[in-house]
C-alpha atoms as a PDB file:
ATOM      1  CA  UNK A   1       0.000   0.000   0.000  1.00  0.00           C
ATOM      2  CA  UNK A   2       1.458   3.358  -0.758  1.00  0.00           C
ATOM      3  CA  UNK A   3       1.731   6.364   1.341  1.00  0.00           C
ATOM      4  CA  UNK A   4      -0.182   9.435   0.682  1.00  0.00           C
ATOM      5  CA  UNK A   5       1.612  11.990  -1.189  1.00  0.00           C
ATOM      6  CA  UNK A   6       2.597  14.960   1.407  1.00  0.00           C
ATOM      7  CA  UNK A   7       1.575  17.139  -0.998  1.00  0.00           C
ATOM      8  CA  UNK A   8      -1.871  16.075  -1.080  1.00  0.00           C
ATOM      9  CA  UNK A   9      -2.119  16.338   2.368  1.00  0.00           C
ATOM     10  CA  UNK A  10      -0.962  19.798   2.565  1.00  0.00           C
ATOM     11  CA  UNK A  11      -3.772  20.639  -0.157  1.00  0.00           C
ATOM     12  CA  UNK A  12      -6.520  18.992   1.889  1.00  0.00           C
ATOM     13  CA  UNK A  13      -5.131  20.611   5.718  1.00  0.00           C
ATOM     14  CA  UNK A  14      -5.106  24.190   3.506  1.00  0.00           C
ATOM     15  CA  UNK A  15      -8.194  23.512   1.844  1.00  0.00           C
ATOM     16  CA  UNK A  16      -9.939  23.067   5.653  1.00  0.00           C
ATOM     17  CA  UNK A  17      -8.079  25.827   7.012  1.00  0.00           C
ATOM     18  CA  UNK A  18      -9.315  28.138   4.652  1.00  0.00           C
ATOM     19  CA  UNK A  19     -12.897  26.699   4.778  1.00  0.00           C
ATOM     20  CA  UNK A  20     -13.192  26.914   7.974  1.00  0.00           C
ATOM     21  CA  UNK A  21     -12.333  30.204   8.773  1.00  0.00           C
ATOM     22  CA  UNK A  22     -14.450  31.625   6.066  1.00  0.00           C
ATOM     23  CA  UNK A  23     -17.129  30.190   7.099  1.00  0.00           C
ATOM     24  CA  UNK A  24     -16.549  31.342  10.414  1.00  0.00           C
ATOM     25  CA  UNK A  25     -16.386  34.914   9.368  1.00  0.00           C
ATOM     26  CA  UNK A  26     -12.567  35.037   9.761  1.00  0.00           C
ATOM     27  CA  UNK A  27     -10.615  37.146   7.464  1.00  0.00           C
ATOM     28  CA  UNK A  28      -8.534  35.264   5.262  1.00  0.00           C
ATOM     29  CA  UNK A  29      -5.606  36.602   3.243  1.00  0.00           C
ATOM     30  CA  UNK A  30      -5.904  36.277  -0.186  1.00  0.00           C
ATOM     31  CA  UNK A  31      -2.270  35.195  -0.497  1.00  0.00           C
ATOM     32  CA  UNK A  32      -3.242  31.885   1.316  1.00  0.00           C
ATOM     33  CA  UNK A  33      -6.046  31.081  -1.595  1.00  0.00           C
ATOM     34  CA  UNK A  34      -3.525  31.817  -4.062  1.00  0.00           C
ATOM     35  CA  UNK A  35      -0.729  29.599  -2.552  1.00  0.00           C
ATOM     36  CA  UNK A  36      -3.718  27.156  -1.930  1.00  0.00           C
ATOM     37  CA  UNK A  37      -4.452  27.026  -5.940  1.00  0.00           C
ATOM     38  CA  UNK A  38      -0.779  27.174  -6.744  1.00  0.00           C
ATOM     39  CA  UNK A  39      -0.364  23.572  -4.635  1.00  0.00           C
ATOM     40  CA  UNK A  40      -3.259  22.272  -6.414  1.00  0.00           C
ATOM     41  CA  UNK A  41      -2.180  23.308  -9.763  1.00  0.00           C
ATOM     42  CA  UNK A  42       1.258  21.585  -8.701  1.00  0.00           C
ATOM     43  CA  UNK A  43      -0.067  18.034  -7.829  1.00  0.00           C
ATOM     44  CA  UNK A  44      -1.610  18.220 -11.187  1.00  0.00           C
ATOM     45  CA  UNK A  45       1.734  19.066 -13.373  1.00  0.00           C
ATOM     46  CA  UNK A  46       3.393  16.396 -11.247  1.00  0.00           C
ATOM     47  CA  UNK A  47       0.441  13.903 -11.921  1.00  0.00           C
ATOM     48  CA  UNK A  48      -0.429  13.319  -8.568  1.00  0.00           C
ATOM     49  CA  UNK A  49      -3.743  14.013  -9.225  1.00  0.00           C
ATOM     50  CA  UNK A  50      -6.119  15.133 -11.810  1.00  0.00           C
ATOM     51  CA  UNK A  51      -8.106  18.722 -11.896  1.00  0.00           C
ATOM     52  CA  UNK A  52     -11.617  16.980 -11.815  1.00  0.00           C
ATOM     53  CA  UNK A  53     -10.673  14.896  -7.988  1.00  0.00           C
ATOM     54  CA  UNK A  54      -8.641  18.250  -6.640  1.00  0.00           C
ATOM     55  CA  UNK A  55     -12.575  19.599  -7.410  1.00  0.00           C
ATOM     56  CA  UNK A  56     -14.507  16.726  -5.960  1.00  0.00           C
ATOM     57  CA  UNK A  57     -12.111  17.006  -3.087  1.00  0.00           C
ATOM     58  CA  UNK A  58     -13.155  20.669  -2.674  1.00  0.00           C
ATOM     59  CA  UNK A  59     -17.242  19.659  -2.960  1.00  0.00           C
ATOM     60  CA  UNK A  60     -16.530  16.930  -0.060  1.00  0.00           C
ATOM     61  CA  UNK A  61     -14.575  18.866   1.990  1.00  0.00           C
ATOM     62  CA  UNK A  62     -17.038  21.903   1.563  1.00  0.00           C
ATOM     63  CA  UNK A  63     -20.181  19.727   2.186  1.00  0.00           C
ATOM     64  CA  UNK A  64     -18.578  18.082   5.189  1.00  0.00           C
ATOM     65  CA  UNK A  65     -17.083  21.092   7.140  1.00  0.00           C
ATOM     66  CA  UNK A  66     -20.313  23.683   6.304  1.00  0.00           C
ATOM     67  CA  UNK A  67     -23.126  21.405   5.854  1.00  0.00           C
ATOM     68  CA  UNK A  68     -23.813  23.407   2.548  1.00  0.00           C
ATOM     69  CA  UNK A  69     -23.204  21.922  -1.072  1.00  0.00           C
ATOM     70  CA  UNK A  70     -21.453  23.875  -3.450  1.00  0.00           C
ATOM     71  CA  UNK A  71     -23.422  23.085  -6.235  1.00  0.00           C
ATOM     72  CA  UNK A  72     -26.586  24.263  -4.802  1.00  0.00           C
ATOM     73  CA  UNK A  73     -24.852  27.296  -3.948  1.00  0.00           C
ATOM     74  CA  UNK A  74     -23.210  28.090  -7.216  1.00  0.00           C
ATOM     75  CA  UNK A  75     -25.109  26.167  -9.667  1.00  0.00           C
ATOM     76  CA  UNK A  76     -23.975  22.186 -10.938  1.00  0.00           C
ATOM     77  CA  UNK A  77     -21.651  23.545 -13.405  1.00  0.00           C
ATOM     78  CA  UNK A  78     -19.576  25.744 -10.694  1.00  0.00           C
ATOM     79  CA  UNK A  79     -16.742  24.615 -12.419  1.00  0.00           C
ATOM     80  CA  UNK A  80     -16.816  26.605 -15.587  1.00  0.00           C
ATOM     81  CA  UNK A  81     -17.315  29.921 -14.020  1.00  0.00           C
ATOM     82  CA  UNK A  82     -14.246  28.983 -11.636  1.00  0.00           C
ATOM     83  CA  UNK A  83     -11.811  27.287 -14.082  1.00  0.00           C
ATOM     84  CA  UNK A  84      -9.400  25.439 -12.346  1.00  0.00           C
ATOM     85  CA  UNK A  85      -7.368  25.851  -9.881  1.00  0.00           C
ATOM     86  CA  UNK A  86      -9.849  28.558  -8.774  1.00  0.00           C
ATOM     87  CA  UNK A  87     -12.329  28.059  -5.882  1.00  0.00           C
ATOM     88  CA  UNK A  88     -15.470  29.664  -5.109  1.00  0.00           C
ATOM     89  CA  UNK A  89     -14.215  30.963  -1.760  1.00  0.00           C
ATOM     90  CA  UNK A  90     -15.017  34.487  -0.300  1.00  0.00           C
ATOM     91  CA  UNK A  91     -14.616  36.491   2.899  1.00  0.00           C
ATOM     92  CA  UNK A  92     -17.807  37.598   3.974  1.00  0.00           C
ATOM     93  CA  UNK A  93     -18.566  41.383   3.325  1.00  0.00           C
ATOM     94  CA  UNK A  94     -16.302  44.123   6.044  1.00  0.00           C
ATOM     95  CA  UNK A  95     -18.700  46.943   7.319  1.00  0.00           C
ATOM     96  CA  UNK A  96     -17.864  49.850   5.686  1.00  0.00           C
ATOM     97  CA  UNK A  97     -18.115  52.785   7.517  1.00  0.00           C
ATOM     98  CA  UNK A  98     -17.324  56.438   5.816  1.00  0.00           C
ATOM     99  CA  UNK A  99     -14.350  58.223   7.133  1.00  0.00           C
ATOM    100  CA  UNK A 100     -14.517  61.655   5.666  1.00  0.00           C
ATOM    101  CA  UNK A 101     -17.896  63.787   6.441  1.00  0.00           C
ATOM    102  CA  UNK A 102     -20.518  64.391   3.380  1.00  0.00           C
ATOM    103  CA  UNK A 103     -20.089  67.508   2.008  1.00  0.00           C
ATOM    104  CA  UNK A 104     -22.129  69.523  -0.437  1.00  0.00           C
ATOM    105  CA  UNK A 105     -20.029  70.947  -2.951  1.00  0.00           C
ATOM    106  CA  UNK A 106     -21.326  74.201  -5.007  1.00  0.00           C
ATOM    107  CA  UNK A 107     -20.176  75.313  -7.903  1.00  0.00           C
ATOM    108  CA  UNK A 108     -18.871  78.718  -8.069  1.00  0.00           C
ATOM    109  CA  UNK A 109     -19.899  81.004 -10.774  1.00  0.00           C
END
């Protein structure tokens, strides 16, 4: 029996990381999405894996940690709106709050 490949393990820890604390509301920096999608596009160029079981990996581990599926979400075809290595992953919307007062300009003549 082989071992699983480290790298696919780092994907899948990531992948939870990043699910989790979105869903929790936690902010997220982008950068760890991007080095996220840069793993996943790795395992693929080293034939680890394959782009359509990085993406089932993604549904399961969506489904499982948030009780929500994907697909309902963003439609059964999710896929070719987010073309690989790209995941449907956001941080929840900040409260903005203005920081400068409203003022109402007039033109002078």
């Amino acid at each position: 029996m082989s071992a699983i490949n480290p790298l696919l393990i780092a994907i899948t820890e990531q992948l939870d990381t990043l699910i989790i604390r979105l869903h929790s509301g936690t902010d997220c920096p982008p950068a760890d999405q991007l080095r996220l999608e840069g793993l996943m596009q790795a395992a693929v160029l080293l034939n680890l894996t394959d782009k359509a079981a990085l993406q089932r990996l993604f549904e399961t581990r969506y489904r499982h940690l948030t009780d929500r599926c994907i697909r309902a979400q963003f439609g059964d075809n999710w896929t070719e709106f987010f073309h690989f290595p790209s995941l449907p992953l956001f941080a929840k919307a900040a409260p903005v709050q203005p920081t400068t007062k409203t003022h109402q300009f007039t033109r002078e003549p």
